[in-house]
C-alpha atoms as a PDB file:
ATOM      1  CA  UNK A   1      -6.108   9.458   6.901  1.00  0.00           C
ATOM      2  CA  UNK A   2      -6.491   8.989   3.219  1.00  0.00           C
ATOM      3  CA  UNK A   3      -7.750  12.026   0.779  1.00  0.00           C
ATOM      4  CA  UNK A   4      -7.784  12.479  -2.956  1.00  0.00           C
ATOM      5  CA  UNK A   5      -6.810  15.925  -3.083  1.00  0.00           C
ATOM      6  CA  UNK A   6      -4.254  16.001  -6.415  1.00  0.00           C
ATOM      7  CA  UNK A   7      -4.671  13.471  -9.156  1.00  0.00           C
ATOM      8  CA  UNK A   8      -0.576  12.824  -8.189  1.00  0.00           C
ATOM      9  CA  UNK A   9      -1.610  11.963  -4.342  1.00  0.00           C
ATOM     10  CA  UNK A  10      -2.615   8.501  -6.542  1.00  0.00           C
ATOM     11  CA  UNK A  11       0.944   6.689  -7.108  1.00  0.00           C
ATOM     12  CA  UNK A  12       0.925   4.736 -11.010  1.00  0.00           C
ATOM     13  CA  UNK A  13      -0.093   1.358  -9.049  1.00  0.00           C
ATOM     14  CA  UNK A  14      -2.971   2.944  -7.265  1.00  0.00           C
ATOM     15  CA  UNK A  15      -4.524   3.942  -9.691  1.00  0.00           C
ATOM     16  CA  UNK A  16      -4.410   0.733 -11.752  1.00  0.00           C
ATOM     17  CA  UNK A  17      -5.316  -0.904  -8.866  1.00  0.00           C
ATOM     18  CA  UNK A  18      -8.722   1.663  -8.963  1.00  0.00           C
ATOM     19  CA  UNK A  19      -9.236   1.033 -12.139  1.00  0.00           C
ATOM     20  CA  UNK A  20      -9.038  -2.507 -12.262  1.00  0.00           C
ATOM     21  CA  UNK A  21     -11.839  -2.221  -9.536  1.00  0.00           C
ATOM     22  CA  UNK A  22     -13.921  -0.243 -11.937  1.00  0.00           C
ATOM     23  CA  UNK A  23     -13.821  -2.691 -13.909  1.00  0.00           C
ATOM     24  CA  UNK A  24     -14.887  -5.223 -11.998  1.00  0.00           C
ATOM     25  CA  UNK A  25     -17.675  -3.340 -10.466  1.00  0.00           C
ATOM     26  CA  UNK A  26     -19.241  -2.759 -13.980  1.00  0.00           C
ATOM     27  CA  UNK A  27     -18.976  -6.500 -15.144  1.00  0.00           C
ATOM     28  CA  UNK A  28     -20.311  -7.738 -11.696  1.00  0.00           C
ATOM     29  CA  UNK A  29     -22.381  -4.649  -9.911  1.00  0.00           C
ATOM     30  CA  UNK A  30     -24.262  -7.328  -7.650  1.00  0.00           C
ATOM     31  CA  UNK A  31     -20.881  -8.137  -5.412  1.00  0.00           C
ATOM     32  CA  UNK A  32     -20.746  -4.647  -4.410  1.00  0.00           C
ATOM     33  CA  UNK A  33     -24.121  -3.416  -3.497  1.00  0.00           C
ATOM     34  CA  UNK A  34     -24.089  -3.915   0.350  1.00  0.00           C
ATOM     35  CA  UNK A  35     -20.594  -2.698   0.573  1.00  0.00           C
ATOM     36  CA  UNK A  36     -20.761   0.914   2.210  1.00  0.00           C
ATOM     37  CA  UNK A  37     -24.188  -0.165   3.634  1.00  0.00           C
ATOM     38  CA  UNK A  38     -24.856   2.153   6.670  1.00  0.00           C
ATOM     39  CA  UNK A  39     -21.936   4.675   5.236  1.00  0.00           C
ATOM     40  CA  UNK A  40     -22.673   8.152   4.229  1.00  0.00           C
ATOM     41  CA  UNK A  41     -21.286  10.139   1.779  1.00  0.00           C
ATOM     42  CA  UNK A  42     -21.832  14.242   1.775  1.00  0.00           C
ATOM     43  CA  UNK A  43     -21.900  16.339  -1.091  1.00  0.00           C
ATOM     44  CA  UNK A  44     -20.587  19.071  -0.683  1.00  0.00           C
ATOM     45  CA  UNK A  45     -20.786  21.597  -4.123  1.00  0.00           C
ATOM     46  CA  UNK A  46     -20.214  25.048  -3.719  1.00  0.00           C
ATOM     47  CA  UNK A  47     -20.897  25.124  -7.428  1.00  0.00           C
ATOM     48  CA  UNK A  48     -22.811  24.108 -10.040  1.00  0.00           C
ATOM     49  CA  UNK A  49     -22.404  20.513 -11.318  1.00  0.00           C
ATOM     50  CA  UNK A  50     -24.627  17.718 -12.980  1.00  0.00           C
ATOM     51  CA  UNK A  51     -22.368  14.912 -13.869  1.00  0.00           C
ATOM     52  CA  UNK A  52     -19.865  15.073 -10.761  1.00  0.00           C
ATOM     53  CA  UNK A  53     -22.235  15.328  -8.500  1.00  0.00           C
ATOM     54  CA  UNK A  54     -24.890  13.039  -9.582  1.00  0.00           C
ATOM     55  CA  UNK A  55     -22.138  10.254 -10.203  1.00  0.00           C
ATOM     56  CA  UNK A  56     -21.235  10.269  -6.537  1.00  0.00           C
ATOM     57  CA  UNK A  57     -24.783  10.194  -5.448  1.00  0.00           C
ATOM     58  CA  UNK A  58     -25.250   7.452  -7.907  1.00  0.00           C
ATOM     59  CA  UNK A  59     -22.100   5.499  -6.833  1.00  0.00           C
ATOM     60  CA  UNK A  60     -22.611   5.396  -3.205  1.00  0.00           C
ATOM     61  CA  UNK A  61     -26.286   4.761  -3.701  1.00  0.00           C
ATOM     62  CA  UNK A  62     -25.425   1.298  -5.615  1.00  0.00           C
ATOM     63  CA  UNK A  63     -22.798   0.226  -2.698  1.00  0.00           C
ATOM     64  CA  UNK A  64     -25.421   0.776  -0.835  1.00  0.00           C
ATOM     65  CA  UNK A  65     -24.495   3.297   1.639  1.00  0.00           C
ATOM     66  CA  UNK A  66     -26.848   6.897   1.490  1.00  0.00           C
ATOM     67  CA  UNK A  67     -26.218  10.303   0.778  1.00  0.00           C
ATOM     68  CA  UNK A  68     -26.734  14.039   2.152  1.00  0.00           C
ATOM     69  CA  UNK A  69     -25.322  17.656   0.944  1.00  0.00           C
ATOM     70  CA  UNK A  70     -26.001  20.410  -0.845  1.00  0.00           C
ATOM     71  CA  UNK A  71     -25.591  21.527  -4.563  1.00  0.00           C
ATOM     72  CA  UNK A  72     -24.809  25.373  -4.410  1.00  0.00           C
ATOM     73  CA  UNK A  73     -23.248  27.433  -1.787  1.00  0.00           C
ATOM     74  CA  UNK A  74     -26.181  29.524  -1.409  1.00  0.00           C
ATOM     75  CA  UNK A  75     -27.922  26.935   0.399  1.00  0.00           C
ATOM     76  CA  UNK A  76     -25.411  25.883   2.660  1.00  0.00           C
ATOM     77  CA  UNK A  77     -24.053  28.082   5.944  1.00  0.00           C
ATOM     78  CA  UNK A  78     -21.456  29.774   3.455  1.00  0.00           C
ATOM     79  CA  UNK A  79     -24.052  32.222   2.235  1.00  0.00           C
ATOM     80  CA  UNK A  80     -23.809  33.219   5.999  1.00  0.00           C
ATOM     81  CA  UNK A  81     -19.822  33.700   6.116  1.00  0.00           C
ATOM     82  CA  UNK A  82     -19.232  30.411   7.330  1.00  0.00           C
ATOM     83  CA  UNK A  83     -15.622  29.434   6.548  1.00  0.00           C
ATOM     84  CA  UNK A  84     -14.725  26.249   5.172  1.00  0.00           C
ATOM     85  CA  UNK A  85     -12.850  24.466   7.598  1.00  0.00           C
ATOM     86  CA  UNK A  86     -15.730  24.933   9.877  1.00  0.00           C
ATOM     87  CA  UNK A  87     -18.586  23.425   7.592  1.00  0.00           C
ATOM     88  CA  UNK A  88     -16.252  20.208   6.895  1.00  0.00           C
ATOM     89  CA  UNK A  89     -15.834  19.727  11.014  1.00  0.00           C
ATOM     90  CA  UNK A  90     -19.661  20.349  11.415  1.00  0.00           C
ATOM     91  CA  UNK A  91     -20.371  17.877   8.261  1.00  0.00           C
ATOM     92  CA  UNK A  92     -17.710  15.557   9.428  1.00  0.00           C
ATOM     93  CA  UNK A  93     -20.404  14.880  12.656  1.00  0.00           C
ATOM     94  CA  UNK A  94     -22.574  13.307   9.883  1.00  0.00           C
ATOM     95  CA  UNK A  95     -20.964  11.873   7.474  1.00  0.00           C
ATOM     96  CA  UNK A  96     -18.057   9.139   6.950  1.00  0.00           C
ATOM     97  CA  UNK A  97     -16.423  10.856   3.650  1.00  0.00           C
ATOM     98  CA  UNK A  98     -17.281  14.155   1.666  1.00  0.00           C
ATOM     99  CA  UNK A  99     -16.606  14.939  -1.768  1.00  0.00           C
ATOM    100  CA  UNK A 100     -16.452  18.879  -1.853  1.00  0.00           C
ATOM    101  CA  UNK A 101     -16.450  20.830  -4.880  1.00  0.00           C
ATOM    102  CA  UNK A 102     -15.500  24.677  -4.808  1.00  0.00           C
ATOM    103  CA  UNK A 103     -14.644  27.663  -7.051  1.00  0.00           C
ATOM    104  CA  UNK A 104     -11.315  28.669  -5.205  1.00  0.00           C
ATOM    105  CA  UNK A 105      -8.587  26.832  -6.057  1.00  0.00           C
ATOM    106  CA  UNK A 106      -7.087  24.588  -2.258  1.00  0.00           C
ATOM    107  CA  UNK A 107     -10.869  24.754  -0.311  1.00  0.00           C
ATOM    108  CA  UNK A 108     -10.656  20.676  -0.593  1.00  0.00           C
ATOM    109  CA  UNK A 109      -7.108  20.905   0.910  1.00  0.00           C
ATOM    110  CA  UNK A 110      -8.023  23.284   3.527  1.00  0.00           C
ATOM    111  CA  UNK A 111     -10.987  21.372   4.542  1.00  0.00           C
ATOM    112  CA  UNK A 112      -8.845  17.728   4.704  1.00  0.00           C
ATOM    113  CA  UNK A 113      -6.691  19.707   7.579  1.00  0.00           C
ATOM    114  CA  UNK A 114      -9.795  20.202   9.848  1.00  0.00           C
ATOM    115  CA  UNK A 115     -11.734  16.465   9.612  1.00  0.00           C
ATOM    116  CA  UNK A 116     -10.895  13.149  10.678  1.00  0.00           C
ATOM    117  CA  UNK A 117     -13.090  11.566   7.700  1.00  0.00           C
ATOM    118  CA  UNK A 118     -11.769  11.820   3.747  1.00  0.00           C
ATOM    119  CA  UNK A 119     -12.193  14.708   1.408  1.00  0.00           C
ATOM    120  CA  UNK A 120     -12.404  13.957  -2.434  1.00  0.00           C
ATOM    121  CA  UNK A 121     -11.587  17.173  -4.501  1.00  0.00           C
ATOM    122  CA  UNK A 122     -14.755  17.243  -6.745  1.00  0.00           C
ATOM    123  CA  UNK A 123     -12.878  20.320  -8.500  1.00  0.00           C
ATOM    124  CA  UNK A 124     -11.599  22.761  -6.896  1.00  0.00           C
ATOM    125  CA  UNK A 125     -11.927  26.138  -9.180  1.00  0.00           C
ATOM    126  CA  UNK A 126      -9.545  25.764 -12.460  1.00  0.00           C
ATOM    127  CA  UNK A 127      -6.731  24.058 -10.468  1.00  0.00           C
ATOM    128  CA  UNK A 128      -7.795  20.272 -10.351  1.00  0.00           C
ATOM    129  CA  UNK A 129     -10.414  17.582 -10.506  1.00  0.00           C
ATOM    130  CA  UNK A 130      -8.543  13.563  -9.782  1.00  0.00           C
ATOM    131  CA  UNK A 131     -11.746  12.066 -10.149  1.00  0.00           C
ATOM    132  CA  UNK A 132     -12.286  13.182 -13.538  1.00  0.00           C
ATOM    133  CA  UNK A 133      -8.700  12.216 -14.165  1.00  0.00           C
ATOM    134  CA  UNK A 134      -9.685   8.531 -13.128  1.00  0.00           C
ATOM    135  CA  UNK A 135     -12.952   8.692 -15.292  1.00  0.00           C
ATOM    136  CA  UNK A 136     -10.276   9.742 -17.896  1.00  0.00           C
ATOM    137  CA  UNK A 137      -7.982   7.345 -17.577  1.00  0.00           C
ATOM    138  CA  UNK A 138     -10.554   4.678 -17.034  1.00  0.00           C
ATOM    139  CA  UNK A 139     -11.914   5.577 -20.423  1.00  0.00           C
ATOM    140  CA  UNK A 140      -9.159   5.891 -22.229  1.00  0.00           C
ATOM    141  CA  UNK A 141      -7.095   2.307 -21.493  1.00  0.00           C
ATOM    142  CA  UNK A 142     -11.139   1.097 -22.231  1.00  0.00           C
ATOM    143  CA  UNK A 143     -10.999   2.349 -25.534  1.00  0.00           C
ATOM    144  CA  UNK A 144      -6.967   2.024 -26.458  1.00  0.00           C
ATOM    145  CA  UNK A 145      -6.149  -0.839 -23.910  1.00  0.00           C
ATOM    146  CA  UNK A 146      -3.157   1.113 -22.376  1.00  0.00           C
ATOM    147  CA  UNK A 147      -2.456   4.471 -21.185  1.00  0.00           C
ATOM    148  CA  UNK A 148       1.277   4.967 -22.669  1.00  0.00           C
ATOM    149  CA  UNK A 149       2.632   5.308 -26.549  1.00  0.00           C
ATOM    150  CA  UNK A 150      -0.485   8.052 -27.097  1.00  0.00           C
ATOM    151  CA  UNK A 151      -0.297  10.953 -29.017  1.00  0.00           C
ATOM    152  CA  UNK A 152      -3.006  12.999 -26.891  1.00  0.00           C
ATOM    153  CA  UNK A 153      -4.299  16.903 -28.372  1.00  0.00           C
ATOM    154  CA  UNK A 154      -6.124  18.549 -25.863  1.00  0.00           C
ATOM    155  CA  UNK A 155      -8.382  21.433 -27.354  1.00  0.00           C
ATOM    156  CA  UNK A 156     -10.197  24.580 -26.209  1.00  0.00           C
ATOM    157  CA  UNK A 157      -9.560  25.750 -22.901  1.00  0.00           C
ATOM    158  CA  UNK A 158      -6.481  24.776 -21.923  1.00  0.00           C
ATOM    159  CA  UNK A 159      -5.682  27.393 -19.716  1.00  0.00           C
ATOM    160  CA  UNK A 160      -8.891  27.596 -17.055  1.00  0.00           C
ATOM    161  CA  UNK A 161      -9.521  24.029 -17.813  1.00  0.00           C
ATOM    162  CA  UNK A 162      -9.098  21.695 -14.302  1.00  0.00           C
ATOM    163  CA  UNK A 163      -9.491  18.496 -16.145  1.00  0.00           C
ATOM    164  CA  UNK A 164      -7.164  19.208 -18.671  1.00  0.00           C
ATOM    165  CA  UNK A 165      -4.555  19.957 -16.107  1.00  0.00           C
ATOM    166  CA  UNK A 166      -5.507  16.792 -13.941  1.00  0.00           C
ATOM    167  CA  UNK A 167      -4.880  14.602 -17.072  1.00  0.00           C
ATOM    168  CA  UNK A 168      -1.758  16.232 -18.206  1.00  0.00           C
ATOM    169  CA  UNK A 169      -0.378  15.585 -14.973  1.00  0.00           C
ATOM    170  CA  UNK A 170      -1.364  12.072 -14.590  1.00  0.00           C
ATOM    171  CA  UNK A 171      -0.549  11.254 -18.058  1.00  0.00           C
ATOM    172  CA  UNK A 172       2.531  12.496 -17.956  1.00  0.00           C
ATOM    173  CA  UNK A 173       3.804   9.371 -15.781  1.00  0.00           C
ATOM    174  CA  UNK A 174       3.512   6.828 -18.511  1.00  0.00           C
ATOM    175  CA  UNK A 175       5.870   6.000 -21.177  1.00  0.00           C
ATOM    176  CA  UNK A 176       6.276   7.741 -24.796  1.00  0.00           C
ATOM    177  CA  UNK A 177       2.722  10.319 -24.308  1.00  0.00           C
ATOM    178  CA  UNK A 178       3.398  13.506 -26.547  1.00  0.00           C
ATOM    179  CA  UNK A 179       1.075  16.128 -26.098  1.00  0.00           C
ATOM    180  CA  UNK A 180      -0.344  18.913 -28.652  1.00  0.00           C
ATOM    181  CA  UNK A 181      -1.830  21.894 -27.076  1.00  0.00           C
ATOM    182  CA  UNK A 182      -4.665  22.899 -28.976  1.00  0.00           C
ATOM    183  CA  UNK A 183      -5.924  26.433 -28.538  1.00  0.00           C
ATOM    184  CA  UNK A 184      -5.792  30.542 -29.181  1.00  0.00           C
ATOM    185  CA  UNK A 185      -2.894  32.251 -27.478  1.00  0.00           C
ATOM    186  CA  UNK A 186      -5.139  33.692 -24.928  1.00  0.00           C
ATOM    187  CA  UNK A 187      -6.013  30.131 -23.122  1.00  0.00           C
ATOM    188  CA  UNK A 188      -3.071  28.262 -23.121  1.00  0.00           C
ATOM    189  CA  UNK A 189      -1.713  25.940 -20.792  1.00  0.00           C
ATOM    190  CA  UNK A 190      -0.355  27.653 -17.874  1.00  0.00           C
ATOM    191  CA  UNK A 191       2.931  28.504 -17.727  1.00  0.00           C
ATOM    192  CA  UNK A 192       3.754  26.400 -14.614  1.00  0.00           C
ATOM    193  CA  UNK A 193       2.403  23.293 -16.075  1.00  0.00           C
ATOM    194  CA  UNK A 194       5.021  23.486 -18.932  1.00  0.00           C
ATOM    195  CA  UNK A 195       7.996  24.488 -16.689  1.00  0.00           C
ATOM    196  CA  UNK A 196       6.915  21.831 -13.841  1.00  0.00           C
ATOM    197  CA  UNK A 197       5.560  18.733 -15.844  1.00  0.00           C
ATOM    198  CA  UNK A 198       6.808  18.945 -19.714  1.00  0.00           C
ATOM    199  CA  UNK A 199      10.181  20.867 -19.137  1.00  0.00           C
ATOM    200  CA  UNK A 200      11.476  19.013 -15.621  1.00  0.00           C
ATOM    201  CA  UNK A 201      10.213  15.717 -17.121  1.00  0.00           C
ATOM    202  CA  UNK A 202      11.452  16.221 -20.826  1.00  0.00           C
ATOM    203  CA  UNK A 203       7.916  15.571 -22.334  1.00  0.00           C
ATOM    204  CA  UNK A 204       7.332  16.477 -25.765  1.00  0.00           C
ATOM    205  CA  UNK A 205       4.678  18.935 -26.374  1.00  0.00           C
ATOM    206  CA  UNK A 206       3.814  21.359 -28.777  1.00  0.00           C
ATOM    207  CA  UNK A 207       0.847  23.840 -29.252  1.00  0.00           C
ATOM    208  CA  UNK A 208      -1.063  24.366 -32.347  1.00  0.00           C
ATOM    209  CA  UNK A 209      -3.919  27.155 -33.173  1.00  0.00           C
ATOM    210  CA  UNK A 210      -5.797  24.428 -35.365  1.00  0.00           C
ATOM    211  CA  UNK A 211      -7.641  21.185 -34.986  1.00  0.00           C
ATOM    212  CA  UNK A 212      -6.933  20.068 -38.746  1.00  0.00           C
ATOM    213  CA  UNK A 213      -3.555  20.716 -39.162  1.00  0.00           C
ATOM    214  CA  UNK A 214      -3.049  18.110 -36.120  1.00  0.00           C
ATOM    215  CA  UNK A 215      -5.941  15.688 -36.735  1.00  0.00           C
ATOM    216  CA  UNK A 216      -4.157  13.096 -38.632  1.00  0.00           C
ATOM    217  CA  UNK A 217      -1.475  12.546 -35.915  1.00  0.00           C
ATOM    218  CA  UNK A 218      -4.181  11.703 -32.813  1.00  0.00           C
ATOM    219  CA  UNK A 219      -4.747   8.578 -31.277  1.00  0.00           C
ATOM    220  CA  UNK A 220      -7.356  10.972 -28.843  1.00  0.00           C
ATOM    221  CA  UNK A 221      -8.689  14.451 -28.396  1.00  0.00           C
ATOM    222  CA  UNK A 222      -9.981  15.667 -25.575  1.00  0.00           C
ATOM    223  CA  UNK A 223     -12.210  18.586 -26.000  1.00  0.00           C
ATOM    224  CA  UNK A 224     -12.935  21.319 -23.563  1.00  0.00           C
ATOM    225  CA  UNK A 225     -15.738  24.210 -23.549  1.00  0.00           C
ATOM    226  CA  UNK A 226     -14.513  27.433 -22.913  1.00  0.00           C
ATOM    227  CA  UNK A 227     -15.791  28.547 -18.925  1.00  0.00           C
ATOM    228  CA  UNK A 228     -17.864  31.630 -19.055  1.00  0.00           C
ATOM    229  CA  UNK A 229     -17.650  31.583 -15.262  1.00  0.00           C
ATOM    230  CA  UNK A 230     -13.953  31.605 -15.418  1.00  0.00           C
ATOM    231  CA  UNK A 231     -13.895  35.058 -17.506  1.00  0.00           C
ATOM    232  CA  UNK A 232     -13.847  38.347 -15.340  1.00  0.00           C
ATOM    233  CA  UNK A 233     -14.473  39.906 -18.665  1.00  0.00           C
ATOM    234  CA  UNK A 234     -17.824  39.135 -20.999  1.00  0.00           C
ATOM    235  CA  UNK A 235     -16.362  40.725 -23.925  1.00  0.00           C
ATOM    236  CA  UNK A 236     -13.032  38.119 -23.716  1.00  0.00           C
ATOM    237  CA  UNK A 237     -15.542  34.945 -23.284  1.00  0.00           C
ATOM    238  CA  UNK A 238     -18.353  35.950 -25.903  1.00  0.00           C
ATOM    239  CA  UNK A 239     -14.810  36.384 -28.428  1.00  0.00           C
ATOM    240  CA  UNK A 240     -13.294  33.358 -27.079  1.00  0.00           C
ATOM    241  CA  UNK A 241     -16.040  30.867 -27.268  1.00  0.00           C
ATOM    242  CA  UNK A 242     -16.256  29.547 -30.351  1.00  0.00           C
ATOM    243  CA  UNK A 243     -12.673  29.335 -31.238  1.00  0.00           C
ATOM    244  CA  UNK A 244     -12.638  25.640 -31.965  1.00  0.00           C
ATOM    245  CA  UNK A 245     -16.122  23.631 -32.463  1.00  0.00           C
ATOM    246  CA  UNK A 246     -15.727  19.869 -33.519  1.00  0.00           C
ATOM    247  CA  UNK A 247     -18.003  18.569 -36.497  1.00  0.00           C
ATOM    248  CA  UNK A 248     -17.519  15.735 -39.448  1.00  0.00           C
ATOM    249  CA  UNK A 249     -15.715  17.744 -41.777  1.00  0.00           C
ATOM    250  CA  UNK A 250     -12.646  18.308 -38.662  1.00  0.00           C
ATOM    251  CA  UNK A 251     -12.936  13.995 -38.574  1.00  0.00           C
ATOM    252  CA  UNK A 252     -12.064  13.301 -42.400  1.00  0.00           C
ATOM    253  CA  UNK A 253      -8.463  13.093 -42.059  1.00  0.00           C
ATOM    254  CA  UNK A 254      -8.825  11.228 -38.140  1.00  0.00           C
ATOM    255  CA  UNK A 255      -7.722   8.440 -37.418  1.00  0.00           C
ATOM    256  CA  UNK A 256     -10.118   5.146 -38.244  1.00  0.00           C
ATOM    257  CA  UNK A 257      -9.765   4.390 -34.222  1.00  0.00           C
ATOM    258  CA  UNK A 258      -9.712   8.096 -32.713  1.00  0.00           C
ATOM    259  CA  UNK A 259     -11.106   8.716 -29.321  1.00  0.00           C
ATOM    260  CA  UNK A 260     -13.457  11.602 -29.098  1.00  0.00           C
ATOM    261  CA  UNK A 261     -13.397  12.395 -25.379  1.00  0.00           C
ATOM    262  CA  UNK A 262     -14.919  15.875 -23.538  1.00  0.00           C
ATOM    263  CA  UNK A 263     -15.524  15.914 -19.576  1.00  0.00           C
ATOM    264  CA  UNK A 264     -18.808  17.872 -20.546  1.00  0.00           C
ATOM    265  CA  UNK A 265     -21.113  19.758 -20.001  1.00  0.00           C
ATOM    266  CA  UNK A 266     -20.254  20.253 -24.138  1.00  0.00           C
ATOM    267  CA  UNK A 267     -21.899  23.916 -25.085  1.00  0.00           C
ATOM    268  CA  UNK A 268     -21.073  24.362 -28.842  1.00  0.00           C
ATOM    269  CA  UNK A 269     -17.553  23.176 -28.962  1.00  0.00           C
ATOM    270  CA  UNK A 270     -18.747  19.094 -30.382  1.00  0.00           C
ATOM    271  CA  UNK A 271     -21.431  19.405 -32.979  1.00  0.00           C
ATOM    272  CA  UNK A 272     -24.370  17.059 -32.239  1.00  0.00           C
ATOM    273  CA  UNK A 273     -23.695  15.275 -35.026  1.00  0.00           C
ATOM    274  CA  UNK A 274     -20.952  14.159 -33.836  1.00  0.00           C
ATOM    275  CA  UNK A 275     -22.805  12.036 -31.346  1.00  0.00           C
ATOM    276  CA  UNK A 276     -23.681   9.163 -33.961  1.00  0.00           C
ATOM    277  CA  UNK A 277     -20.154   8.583 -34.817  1.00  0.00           C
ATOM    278  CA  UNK A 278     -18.232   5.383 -32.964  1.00  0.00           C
ATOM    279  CA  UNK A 279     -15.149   7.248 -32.331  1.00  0.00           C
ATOM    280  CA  UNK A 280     -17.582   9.860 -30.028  1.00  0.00           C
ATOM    281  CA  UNK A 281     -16.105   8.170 -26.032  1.00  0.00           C
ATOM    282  CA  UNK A 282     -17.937  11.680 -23.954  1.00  0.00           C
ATOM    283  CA  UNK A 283     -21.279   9.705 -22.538  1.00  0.00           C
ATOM    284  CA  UNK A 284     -19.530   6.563 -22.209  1.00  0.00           C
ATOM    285  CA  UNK A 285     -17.124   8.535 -20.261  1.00  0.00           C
ATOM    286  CA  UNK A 286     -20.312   9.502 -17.881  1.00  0.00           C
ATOM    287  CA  UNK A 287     -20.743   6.185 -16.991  1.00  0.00           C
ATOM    288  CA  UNK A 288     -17.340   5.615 -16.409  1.00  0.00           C
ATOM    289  CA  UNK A 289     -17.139   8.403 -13.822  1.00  0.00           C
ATOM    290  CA  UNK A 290     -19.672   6.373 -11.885  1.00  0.00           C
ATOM    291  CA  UNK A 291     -17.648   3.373 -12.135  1.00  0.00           C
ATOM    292  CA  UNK A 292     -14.258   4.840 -10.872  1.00  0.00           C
ATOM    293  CA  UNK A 293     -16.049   6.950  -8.509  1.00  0.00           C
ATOM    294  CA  UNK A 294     -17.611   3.693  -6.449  1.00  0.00           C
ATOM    295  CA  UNK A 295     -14.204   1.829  -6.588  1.00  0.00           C
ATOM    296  CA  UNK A 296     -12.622   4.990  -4.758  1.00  0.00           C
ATOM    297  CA  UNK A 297     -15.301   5.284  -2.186  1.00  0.00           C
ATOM    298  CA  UNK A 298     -14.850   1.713  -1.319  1.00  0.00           C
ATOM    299  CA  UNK A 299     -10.930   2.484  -1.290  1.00  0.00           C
ATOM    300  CA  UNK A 300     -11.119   5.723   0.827  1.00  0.00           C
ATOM    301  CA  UNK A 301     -13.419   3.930   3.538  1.00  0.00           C
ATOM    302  CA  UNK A 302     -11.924   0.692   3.329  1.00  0.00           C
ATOM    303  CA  UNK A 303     -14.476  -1.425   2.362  1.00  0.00           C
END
């Protein structure tokens, strides 16, 4: 049984493969809307989410298969004490694949132990979230045409921030990628992520407290809001949260052709006017998620 658990479950040539679907699907939607017909996908979202979880909904609705879930854990059986492994089995009567997400880092794991269908991590607290990764990834060779010889700066919240350690991980497979680590001392990157990925793999990285001083040297940045949910204390997020917002005047030394990419939801941290400008990738990334999302559906199910 197949599951998309880590964004590194995906070897280099399946995800290619993924996104080449992807693209297909969004230059010719009409061969592919009868192909999960009589499939159903469950959401299952212990947490809050717009994007993620209307994107799935979205994507199995256009191969034409139907959809059923919930979209907080205080309407499902878990507001009861049910346990995890025991609401995939009982979904797993109804549904042909799942796509769960859940604040505690390993729920999606636990869950793919206990059902004979597939389990898509959705985002599983700040640990990962591979479909994102694909949306990024999909995005990015859109906009640059390949996915190696980038010079990548990830800023805000690098150290709660699930997509930013999907992508770092995934990106970290193709040739000449140097990272800068944008962000105050308090959210770094975790320490594992620099021992297990950068130092075992001899990846250049290097962190940075500001956006300007780096700006020139980016072919993308990848913004991140900082997670109020994340924070046990207020004080730490309300001081935190503005520590790097994104606005015109941070662009005039950018590159002609920078990327401008943010999973969203964006708070504060990208200033709207930021929106009009042709380098700005974060709603065509939206759309993207949709894409990537139906080609690994089909994939999962094999259709």
């Amino acid at each position: 049984m197949k599951h998309l658990i880590d964004p590194m479950d995906l070897s280099v040539d399946d995800v290619d493969r993924l996104l080449n679907l992807a693209d297909d699907i969004s230059s010719s939607p009409e061969k592919y809307r009868e192909v999960c017909r009589y499939k159903k996908l469950a959401t299952l979202f212990f947490e809050p989410s717009t994007r993620t979880r209307l994107s799935f909904e979205a994507a199995m609705l256009e191969l034409g298969g139907s959809v059923l879930g919930f979209s907080s854990a205080d309407s499902s059986s878990a507001a009861k004490g049910e346990s995890i492994a025991d609401t995939a089995r009982t979904v797993a009567c109804y549904a042909d694949i799942i796509a769960m997400r859940h604040p505690k880092e390993g729920a999606p794991y636990v869950a793919s132990k206990h059902v004979d269908i597939p389990i898509i991590n959705a985002g599983d607290g700040g640990h990962n979230h591979p479909t994102q990764t694909l949306t990024d990834l999909l995005t990015i060779r859109r906009e640059k045409g390949r996915l190696n010889n980038l010079t990548i700066g990830f800023c805000g919240d690098l150290k709660f921030g699930r997509t930013v350690h999907s992508l770092i991980k995934a990106l970290s497979r193709y040739d000449n990628i140097t990272f800068i680590m944008i962000s105050p001392e308090e959210l770094q990157i975790p320490e594992y992520l620099k021992k297990d990925v950068f130092e075992k793999k001899n990846i250049p990285f290097r962190e940075a407290r500001k956006m300007e001083e780096v700006m020139p040297e980016l072919d993308i940045i990848y913004m991140t809001r900082v997670q109020r949910e994340r924070f046990f204390n207020e004080a730490d997020y309300v001081r935190l949260k503005d520590s790097y917002i994104l606005d015109p005047e941070k662009l005039k030394n950018a590159k002609k052709d920078l990327s401008i990419l943010h999973p969203l939801p964006r708070v504060n941290e990208i200033s709207v006017k930021v929106d009009e400008d042709p380098r700005a990738c974060y709603f065509k990334q939206a759309l993207n998620g949709k894409h990537v999302r139906m080609a690994l559906i089909m994939d999962l199910l094999g259709v």
